[in-house]
C-alpha atoms as a PDB file:
ATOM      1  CA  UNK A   1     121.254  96.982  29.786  1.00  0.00           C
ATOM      2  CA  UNK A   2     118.872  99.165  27.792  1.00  0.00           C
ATOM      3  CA  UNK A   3     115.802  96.958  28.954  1.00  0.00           C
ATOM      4  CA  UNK A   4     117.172  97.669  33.112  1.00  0.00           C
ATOM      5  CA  UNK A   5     117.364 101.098  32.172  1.00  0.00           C
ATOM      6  CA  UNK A   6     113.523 101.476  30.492  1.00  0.00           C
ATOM      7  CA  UNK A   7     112.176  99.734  33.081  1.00  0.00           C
ATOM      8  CA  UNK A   8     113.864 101.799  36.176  1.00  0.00           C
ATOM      9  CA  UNK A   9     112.263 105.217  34.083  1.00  0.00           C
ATOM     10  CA  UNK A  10     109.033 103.493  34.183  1.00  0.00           C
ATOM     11  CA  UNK A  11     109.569 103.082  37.593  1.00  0.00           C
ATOM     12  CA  UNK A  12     110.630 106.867  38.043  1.00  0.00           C
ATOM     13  CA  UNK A  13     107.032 107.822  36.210  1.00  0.00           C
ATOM     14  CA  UNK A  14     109.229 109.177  33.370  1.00  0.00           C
ATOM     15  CA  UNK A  15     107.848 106.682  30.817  1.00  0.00           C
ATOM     16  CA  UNK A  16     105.069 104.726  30.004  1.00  0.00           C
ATOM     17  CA  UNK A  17     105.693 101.331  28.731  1.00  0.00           C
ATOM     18  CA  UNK A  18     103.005  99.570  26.719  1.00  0.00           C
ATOM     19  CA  UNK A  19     103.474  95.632  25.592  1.00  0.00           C
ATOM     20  CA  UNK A  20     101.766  94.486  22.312  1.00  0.00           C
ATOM     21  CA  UNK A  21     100.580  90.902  21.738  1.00  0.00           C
ATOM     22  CA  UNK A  22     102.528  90.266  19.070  1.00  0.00           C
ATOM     23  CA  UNK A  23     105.856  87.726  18.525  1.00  0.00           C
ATOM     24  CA  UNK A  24     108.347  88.842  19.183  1.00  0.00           C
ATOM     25  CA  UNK A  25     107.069  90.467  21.940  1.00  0.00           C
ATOM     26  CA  UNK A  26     107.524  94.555  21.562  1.00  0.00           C
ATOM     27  CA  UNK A  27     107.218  97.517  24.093  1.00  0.00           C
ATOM     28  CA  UNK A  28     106.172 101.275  22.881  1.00  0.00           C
ATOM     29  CA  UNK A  29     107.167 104.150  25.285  1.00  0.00           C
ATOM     30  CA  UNK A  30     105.696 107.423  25.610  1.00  0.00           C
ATOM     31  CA  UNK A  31     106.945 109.932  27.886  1.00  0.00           C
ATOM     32  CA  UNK A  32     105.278 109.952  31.705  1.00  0.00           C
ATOM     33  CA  UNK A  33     103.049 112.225  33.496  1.00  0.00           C
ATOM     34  CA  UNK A  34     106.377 113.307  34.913  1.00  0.00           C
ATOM     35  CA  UNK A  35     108.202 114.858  31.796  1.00  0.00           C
ATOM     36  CA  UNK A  36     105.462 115.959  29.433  1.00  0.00           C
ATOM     37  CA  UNK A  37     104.955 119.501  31.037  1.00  0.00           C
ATOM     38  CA  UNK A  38     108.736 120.143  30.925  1.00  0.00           C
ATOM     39  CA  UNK A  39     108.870 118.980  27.339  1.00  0.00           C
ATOM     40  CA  UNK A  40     106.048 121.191  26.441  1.00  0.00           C
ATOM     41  CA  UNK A  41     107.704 124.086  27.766  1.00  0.00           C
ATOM     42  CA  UNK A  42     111.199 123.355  26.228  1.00  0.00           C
ATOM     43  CA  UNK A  43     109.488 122.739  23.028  1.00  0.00           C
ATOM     44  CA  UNK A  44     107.748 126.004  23.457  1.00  0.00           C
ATOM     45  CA  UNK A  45     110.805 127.744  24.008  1.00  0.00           C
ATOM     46  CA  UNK A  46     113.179 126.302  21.206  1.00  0.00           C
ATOM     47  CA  UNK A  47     110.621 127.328  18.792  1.00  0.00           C
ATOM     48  CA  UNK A  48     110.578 130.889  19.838  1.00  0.00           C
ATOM     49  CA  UNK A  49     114.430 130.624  20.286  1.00  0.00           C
ATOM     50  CA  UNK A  50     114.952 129.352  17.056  1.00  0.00           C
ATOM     51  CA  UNK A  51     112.198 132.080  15.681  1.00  0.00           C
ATOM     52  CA  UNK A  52     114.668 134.993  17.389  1.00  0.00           C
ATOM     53  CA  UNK A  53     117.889 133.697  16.350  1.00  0.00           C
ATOM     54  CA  UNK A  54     116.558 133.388  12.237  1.00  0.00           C
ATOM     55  CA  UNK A  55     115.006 136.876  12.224  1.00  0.00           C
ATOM     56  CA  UNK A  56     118.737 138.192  13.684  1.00  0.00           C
ATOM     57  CA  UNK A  57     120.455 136.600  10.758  1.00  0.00           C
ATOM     58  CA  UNK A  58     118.007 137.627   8.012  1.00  0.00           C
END
């Protein structure tokens, strides 16, 4: 189930799957060309969120 699901996000371009040569075989994902800006930005903003919201209770 979790293997169908990888696969249709690497499909989607919202990960990037990479196999090693190792036994047993194992996959690595990254996020895709297709998420990374958005995460960038929501990173951006929880850190200035989360700056705001501790200098308001300090």
């Amino acid at each position: 189930m979790l293997t169908l699901q990888l696969r249709e996000l690497e499909e989607d371009g919202l990960l990037t799957g990479t196999v090693s040569a190792e036994m047993p075989p194992r996959v690595e994902y990254e996020l895709g060309h297709a998420l990374k800006p958005m995460m960038v930005d929501l990173r951006a903003w929880g850190e200035r969120h989360t700056r705001s919201t501790t200098q308001r209770r300090v």
